[in-house]
PDB file of N, CA and C in Angstrom:
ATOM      1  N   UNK A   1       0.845  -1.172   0.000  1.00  0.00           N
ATOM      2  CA  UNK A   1       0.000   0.000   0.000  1.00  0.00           C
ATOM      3  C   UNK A   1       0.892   1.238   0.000  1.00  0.00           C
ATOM      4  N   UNK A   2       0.830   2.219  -0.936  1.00  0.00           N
ATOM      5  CA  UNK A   2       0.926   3.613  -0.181  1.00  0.00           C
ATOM      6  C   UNK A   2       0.392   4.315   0.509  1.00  0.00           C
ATOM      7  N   UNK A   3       1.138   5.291   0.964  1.00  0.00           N
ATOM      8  CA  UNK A   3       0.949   6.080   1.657  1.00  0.00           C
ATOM      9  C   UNK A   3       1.499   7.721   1.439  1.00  0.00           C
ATOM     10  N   UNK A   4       0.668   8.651   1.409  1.00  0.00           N
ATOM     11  CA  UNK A   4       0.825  10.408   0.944  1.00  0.00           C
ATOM     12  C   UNK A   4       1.490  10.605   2.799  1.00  0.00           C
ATOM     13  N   UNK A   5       2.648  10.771   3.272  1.00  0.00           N
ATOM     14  CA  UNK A   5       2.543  11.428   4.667  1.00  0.00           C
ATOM     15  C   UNK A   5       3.034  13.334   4.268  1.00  0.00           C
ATOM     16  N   UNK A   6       2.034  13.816   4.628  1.00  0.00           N
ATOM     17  CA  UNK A   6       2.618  15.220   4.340  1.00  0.00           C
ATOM     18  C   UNK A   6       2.363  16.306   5.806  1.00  0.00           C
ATOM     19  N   UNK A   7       3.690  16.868   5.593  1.00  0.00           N
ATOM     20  CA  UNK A   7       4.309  17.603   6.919  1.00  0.00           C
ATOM     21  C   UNK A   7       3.761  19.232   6.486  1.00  0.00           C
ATOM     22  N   UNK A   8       3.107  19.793   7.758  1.00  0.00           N
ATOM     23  CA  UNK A   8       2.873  20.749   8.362  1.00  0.00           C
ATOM     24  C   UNK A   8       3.697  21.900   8.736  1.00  0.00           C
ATOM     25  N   UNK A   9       4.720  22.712   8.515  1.00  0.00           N
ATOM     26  CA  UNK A   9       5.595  23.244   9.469  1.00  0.00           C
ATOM     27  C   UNK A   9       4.967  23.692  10.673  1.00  0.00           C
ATOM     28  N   UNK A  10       5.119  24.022  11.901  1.00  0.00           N
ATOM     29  CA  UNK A  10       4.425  24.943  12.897  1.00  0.00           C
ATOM     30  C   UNK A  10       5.730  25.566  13.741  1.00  0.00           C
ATOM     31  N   UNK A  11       6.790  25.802  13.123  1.00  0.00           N
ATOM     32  CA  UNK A  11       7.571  26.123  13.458  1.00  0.00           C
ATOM     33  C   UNK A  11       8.650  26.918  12.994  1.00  0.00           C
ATOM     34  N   UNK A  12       9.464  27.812  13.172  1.00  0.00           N
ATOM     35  CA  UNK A  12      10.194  28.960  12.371  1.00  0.00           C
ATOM     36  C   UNK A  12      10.857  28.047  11.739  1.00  0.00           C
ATOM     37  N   UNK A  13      11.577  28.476  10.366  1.00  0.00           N
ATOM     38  CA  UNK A  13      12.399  27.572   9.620  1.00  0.00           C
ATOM     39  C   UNK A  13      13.462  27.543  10.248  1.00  0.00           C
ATOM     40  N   UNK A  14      14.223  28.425  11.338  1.00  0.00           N
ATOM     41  CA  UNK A  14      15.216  28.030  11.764  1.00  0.00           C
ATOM     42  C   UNK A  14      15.438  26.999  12.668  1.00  0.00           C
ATOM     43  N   UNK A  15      14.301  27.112  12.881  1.00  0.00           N
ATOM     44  CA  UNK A  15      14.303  25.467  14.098  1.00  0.00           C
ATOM     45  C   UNK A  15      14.432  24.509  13.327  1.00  0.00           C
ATOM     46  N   UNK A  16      13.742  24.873  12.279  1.00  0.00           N
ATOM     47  CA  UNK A  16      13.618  23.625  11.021  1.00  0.00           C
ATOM     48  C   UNK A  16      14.759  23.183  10.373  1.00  0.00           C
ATOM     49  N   UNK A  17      16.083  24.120  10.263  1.00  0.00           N
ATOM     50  CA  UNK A  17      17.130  23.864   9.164  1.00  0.00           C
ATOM     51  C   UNK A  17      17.861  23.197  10.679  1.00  0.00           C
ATOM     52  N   UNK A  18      18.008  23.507  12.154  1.00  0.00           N
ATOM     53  CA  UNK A  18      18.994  23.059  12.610  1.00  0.00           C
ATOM     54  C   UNK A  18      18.477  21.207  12.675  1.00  0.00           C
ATOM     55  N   UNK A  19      17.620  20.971  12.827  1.00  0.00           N
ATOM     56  CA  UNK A  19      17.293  19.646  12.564  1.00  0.00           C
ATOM     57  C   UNK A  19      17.328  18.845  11.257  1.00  0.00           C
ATOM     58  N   UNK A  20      17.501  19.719  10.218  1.00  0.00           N
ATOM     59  CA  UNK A  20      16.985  19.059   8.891  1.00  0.00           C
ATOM     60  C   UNK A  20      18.055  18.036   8.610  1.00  0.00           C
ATOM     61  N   UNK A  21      19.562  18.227   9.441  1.00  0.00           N
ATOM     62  CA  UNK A  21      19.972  16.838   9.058  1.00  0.00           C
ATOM     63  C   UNK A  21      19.825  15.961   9.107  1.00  0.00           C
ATOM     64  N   UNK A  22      19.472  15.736  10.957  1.00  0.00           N
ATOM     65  CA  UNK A  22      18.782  14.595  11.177  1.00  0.00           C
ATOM     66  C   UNK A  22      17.521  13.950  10.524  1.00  0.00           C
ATOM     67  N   UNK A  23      16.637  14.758  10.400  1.00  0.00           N
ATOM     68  CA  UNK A  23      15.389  14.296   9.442  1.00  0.00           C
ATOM     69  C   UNK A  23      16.184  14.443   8.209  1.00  0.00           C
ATOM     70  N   UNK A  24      16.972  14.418   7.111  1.00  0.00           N
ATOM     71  CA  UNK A  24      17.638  13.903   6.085  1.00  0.00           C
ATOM     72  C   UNK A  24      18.004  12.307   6.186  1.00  0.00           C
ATOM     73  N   UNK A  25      18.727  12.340   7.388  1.00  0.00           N
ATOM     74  CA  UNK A  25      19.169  11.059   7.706  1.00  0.00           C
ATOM     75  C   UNK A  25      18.429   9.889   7.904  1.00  0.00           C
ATOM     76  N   UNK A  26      16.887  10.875   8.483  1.00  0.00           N
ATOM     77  CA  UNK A  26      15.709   9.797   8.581  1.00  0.00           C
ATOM     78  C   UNK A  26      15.234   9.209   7.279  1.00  0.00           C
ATOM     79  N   UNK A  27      15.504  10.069   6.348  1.00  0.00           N
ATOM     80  CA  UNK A  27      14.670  10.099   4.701  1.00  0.00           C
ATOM     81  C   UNK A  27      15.546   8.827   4.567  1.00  0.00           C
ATOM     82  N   UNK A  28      16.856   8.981   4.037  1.00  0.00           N
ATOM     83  CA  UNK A  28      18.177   8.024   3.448  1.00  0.00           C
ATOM     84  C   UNK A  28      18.057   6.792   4.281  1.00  0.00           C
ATOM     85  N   UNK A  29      17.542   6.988   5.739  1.00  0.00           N
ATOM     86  CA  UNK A  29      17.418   5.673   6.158  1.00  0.00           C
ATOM     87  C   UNK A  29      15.882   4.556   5.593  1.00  0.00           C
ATOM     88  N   UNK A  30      15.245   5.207   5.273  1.00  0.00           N
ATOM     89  CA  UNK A  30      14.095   4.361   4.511  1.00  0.00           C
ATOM     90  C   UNK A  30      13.982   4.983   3.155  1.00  0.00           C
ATOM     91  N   UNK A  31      14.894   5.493   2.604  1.00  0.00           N
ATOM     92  CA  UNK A  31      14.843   5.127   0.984  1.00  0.00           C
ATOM     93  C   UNK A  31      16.134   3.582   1.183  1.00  0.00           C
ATOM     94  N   UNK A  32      16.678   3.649   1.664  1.00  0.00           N
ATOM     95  CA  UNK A  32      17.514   2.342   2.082  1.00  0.00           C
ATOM     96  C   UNK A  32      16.818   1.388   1.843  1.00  0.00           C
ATOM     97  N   UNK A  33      15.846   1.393   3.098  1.00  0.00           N
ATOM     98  CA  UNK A  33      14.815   0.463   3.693  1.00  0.00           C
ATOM     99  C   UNK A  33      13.559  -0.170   2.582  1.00  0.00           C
ATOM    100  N   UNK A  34      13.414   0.633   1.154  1.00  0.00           N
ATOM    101  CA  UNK A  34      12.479   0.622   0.320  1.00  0.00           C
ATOM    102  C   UNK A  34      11.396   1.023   0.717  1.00  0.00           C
ATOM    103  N   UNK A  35      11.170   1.780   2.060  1.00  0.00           N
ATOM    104  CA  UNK A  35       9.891   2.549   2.270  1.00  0.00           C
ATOM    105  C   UNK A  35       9.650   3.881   1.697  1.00  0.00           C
ATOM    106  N   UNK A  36      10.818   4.771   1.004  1.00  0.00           N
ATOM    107  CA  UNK A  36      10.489   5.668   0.398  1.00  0.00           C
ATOM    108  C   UNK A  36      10.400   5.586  -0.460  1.00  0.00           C
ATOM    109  N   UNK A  37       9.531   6.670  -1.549  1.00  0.00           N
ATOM    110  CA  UNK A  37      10.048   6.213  -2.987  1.00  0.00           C
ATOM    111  C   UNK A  37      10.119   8.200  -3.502  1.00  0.00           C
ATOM    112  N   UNK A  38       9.934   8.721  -2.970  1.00  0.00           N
ATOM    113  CA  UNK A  38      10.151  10.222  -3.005  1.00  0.00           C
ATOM    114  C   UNK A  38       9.706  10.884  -1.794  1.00  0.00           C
ATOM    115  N   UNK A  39      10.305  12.355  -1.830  1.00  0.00           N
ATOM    116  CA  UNK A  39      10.424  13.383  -1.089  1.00  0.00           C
ATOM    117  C   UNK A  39      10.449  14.418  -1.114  1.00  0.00           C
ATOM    118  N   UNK A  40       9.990  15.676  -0.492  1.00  0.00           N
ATOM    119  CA  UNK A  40      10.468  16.819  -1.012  1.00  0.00           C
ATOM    120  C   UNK A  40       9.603  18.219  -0.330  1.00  0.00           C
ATOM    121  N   UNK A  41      10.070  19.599  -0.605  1.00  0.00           N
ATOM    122  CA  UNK A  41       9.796  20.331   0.090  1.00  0.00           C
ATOM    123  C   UNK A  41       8.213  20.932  -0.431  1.00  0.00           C
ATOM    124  N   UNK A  42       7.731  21.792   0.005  1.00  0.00           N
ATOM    125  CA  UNK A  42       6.631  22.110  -0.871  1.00  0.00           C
ATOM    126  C   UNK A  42       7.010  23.638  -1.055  1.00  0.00           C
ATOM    127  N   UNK A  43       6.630  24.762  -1.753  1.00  0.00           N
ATOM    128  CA  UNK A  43       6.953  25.651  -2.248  1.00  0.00           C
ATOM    129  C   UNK A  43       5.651  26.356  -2.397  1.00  0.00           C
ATOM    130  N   UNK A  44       5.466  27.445  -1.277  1.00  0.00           N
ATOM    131  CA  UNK A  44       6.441  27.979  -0.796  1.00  0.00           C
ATOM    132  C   UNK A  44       6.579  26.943   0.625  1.00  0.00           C
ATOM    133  N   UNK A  45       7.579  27.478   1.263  1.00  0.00           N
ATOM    134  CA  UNK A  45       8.297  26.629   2.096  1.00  0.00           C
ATOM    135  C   UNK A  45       7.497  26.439   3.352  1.00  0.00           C
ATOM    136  N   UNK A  46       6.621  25.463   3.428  1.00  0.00           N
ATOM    137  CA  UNK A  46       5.437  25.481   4.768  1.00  0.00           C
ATOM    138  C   UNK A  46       5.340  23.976   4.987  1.00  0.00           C
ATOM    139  N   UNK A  47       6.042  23.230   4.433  1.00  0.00           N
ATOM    140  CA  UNK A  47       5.793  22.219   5.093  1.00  0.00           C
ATOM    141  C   UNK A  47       6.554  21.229   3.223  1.00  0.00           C
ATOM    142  N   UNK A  48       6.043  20.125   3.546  1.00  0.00           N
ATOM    143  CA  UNK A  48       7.066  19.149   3.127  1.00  0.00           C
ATOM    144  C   UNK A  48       6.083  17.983   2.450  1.00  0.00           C
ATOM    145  N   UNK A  49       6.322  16.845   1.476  1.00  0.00           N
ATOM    146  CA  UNK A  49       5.528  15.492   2.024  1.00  0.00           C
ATOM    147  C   UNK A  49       6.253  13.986   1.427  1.00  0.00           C
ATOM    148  N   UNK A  50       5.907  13.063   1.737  1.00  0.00           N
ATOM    149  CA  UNK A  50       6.944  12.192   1.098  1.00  0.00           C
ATOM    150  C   UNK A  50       5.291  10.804   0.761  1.00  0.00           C
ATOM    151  N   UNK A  51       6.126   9.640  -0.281  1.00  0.00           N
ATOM    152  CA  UNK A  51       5.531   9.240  -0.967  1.00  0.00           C
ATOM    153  C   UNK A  51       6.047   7.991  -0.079  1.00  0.00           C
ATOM    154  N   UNK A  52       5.243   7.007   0.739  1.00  0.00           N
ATOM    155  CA  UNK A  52       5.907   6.014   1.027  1.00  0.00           C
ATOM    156  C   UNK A  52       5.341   4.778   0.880  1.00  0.00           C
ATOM    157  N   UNK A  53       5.886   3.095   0.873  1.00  0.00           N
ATOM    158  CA  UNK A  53       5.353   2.243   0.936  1.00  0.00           C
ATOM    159  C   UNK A  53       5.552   1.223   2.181  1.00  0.00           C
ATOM    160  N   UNK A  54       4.295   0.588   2.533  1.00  0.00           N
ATOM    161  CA  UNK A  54       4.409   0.190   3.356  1.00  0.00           C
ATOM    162  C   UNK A  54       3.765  -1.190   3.408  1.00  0.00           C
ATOM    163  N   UNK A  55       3.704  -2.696   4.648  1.00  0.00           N
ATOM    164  CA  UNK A  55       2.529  -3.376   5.018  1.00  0.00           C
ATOM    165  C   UNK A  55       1.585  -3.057   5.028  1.00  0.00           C
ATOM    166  N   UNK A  56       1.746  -2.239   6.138  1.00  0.00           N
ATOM    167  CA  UNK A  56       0.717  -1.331   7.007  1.00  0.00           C
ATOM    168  C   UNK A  56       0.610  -0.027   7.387  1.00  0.00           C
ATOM    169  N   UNK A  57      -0.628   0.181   8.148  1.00  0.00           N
ATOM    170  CA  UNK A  57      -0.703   2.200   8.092  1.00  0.00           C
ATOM    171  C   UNK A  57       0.180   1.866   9.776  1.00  0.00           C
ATOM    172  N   UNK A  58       0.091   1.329  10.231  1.00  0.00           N
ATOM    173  CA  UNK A  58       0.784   1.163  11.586  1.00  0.00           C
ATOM    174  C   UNK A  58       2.270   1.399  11.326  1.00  0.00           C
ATOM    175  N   UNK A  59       2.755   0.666  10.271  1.00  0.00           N
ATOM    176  CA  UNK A  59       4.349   0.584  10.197  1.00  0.00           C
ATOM    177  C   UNK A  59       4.528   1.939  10.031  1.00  0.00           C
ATOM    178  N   UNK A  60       3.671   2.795   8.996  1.00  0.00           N
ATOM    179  CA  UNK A  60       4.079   3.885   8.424  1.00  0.00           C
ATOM    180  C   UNK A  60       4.026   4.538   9.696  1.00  0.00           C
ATOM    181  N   UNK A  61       3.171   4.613  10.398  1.00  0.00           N
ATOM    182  CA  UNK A  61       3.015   5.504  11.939  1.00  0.00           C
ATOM    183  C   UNK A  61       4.412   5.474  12.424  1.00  0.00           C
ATOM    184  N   UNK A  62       4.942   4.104  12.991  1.00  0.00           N
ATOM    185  CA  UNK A  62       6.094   4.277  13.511  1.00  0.00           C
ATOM    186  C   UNK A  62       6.968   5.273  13.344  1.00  0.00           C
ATOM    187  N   UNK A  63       6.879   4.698  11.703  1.00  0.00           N
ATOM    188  CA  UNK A  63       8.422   5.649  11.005  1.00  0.00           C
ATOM    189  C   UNK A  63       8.256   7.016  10.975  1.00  0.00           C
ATOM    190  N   UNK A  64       6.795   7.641  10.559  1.00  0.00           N
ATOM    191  CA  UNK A  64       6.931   9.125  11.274  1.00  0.00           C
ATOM    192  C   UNK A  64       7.361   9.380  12.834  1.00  0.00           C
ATOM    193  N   UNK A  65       6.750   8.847  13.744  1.00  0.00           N
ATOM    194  CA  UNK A  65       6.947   8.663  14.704  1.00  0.00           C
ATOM    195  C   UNK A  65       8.801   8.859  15.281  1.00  0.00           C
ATOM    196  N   UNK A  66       9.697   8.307  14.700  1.00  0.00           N
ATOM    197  CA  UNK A  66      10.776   8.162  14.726  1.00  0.00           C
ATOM    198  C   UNK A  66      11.679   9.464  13.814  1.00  0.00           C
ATOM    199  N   UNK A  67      10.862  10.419  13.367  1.00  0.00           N
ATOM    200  CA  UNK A  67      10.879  11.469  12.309  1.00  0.00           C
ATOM    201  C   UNK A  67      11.116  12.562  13.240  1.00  0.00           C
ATOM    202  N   UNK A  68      13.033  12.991  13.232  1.00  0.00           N
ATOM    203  CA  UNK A  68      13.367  14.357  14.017  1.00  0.00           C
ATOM    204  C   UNK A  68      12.472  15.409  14.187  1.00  0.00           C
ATOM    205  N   UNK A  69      11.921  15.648  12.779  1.00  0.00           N
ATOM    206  CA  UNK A  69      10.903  16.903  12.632  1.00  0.00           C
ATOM    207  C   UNK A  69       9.731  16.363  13.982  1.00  0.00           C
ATOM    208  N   UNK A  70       9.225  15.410  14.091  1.00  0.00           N
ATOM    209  CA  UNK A  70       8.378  14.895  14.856  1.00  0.00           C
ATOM    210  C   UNK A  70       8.738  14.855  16.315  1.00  0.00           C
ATOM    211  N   UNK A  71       9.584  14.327  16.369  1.00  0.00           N
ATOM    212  CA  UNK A  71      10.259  14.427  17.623  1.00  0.00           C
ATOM    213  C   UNK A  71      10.026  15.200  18.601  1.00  0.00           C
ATOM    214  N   UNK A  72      10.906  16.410  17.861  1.00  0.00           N
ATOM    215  CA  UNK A  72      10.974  17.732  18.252  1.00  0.00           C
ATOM    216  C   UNK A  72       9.552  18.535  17.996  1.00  0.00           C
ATOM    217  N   UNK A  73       8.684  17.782  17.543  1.00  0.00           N
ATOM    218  CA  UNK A  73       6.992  18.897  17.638  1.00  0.00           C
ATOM    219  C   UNK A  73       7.486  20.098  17.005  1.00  0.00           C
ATOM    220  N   UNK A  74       8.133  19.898  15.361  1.00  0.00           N
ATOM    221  CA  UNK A  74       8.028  20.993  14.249  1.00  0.00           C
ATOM    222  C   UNK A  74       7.279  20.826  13.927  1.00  0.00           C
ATOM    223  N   UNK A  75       6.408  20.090  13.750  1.00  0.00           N
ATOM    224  CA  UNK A  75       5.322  19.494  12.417  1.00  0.00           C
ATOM    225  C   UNK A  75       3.714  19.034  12.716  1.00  0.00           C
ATOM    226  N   UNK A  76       3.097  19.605  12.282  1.00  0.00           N
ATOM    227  CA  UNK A  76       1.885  18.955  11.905  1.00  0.00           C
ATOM    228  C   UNK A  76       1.785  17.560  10.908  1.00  0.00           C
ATOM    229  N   UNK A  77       1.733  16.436  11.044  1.00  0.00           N
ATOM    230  CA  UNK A  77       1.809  15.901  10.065  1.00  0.00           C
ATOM    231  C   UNK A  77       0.324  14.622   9.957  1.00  0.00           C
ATOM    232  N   UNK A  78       0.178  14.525   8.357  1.00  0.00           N
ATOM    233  CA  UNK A  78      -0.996  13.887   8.329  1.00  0.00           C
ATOM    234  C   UNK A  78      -1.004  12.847   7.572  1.00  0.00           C
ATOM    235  N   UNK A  79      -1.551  11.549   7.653  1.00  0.00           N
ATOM    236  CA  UNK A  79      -0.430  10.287   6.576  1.00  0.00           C
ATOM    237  C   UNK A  79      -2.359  10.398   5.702  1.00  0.00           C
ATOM    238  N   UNK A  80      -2.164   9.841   4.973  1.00  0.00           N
ATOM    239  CA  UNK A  80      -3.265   9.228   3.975  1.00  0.00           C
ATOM    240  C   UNK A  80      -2.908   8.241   3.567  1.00  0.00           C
ATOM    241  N   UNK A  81      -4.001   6.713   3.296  1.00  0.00           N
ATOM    242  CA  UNK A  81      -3.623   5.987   2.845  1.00  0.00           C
ATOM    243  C   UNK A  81      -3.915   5.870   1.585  1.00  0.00           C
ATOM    244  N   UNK A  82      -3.424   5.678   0.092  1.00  0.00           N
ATOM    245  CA  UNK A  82      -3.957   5.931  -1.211  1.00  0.00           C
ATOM    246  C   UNK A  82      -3.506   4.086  -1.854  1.00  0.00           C
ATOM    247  N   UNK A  83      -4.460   4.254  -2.353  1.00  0.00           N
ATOM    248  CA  UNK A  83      -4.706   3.306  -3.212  1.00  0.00           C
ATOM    249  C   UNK A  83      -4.760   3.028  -4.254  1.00  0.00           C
ATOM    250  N   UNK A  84      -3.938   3.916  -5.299  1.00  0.00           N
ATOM    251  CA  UNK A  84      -3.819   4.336  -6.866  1.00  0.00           C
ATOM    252  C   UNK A  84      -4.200   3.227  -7.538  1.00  0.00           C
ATOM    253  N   UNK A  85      -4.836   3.198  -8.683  1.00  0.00           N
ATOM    254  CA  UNK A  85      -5.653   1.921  -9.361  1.00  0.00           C
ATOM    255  C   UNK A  85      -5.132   2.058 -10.732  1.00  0.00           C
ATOM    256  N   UNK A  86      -4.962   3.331 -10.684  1.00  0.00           N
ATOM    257  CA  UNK A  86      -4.179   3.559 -12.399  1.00  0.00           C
ATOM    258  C   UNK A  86      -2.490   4.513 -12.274  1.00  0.00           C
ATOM    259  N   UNK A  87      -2.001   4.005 -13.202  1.00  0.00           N
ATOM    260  CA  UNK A  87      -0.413   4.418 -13.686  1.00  0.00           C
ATOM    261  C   UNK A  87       0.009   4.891 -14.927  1.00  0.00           C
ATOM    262  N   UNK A  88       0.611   5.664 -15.419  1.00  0.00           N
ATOM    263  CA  UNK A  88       1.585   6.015 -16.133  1.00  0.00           C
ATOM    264  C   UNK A  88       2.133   5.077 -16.561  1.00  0.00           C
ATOM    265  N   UNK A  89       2.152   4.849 -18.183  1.00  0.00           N
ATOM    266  CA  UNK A  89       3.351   3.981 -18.184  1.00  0.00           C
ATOM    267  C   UNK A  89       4.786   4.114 -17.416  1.00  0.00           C
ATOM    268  N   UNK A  90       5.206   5.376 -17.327  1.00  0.00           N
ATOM    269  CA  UNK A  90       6.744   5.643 -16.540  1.00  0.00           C
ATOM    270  C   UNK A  90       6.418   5.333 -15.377  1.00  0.00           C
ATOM    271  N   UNK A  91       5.549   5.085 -14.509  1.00  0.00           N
ATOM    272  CA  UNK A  91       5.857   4.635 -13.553  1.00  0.00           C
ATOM    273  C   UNK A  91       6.211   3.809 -13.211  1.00  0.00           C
ATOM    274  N   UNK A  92       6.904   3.423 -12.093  1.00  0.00           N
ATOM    275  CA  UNK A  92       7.878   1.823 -12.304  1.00  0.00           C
ATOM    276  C   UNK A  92       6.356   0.707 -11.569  1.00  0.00           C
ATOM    277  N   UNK A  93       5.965  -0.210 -11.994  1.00  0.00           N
ATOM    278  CA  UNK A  93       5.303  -1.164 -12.370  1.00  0.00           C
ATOM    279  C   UNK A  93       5.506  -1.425 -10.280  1.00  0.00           C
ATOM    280  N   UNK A  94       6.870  -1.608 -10.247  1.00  0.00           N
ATOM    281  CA  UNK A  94       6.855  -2.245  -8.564  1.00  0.00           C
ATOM    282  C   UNK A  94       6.050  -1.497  -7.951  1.00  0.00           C
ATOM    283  N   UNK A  95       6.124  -0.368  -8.468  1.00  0.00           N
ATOM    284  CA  UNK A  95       5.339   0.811  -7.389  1.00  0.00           C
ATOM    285  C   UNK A  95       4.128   0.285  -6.918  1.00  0.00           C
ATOM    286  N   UNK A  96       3.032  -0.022  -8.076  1.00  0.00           N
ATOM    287  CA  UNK A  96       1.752  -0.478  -8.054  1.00  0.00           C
ATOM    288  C   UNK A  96       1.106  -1.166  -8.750  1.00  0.00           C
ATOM    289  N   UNK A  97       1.890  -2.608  -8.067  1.00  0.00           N
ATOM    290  CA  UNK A  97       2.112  -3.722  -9.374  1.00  0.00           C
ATOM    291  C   UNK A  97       0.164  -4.295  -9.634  1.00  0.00           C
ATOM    292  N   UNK A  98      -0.805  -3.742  -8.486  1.00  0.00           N
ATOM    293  CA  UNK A  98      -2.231  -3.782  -9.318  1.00  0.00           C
ATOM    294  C   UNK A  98      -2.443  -2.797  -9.739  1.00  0.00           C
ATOM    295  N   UNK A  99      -2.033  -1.224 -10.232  1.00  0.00           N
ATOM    296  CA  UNK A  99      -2.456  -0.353 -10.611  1.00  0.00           C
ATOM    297  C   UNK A  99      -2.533  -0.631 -12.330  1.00  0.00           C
ATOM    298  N   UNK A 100      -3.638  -0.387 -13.568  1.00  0.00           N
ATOM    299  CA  UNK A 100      -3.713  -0.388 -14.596  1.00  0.00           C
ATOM    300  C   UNK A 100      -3.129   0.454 -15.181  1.00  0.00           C
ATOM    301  N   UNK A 101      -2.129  -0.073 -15.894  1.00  0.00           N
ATOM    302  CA  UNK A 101      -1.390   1.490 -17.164  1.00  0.00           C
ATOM    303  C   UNK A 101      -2.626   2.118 -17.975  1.00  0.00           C
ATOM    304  N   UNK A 102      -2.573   3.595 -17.501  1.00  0.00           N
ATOM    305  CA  UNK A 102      -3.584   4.429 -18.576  1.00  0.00           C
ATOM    306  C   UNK A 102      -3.025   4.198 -19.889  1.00  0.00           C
ATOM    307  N   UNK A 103      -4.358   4.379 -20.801  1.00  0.00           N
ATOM    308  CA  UNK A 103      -3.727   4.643 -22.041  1.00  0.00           C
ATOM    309  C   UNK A 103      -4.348   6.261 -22.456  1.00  0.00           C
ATOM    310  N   UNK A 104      -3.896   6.651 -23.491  1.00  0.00           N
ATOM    311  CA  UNK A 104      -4.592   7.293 -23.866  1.00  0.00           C
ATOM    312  C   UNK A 104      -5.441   7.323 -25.346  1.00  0.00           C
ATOM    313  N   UNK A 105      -6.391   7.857 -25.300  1.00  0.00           N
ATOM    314  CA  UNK A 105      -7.719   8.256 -26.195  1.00  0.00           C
ATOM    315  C   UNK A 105      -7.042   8.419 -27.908  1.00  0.00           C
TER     316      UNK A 105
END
């Protein structure tokens, strides 16, 4: 299953950049893990969200859970569970190996 988890800031960005290594380190540790599959900031700069896969919505809990930004209560954060049914051909197939390649018209 995926999962949309997208981050909230509630906090000045400077609180935000002195942590951002550690929450970097959190990212690299589950793109490792194959729970990520993207990331990134949102623009303008208020918050963040990442694309993840998981068992379960529980596992995914953890791993925010374990998320510096979280930790430290920078973040609002809110997971969704999505269930994409259709794909892009470019999308890589593992992603959502029941999702149907669109075609087009």
């Amino acid at each position: 299953m995926l999962y949309l988890i997208l981050f909230n800031y509630t906090a000045p960005l400077e609180a935000l950049d002195r942590v951002l290594p550690a929450h970097r380190a959190h990212l690299d540790a589950h793109y490792a893990s194959g729970h990520f599959l993207m990331s990134g900031p949102f623009f303008p700069r208020e918050g963040g969200g990442i694309l993840a896969r998981a068992e379960s919505r529980e596992e995914v809990d953890a791993i925010v859970a374990r998320d510096p930004f979280v930790i430290e209560n920078l973040v609002q954060v809110r997971v969704i569970t999505w269930g994409p049914n259709r794909r892009s051909a470019d999308t890589p197939q593992a992603w959502l190996p029941d999702a149907v390649v669109a075609t087009s018209a």
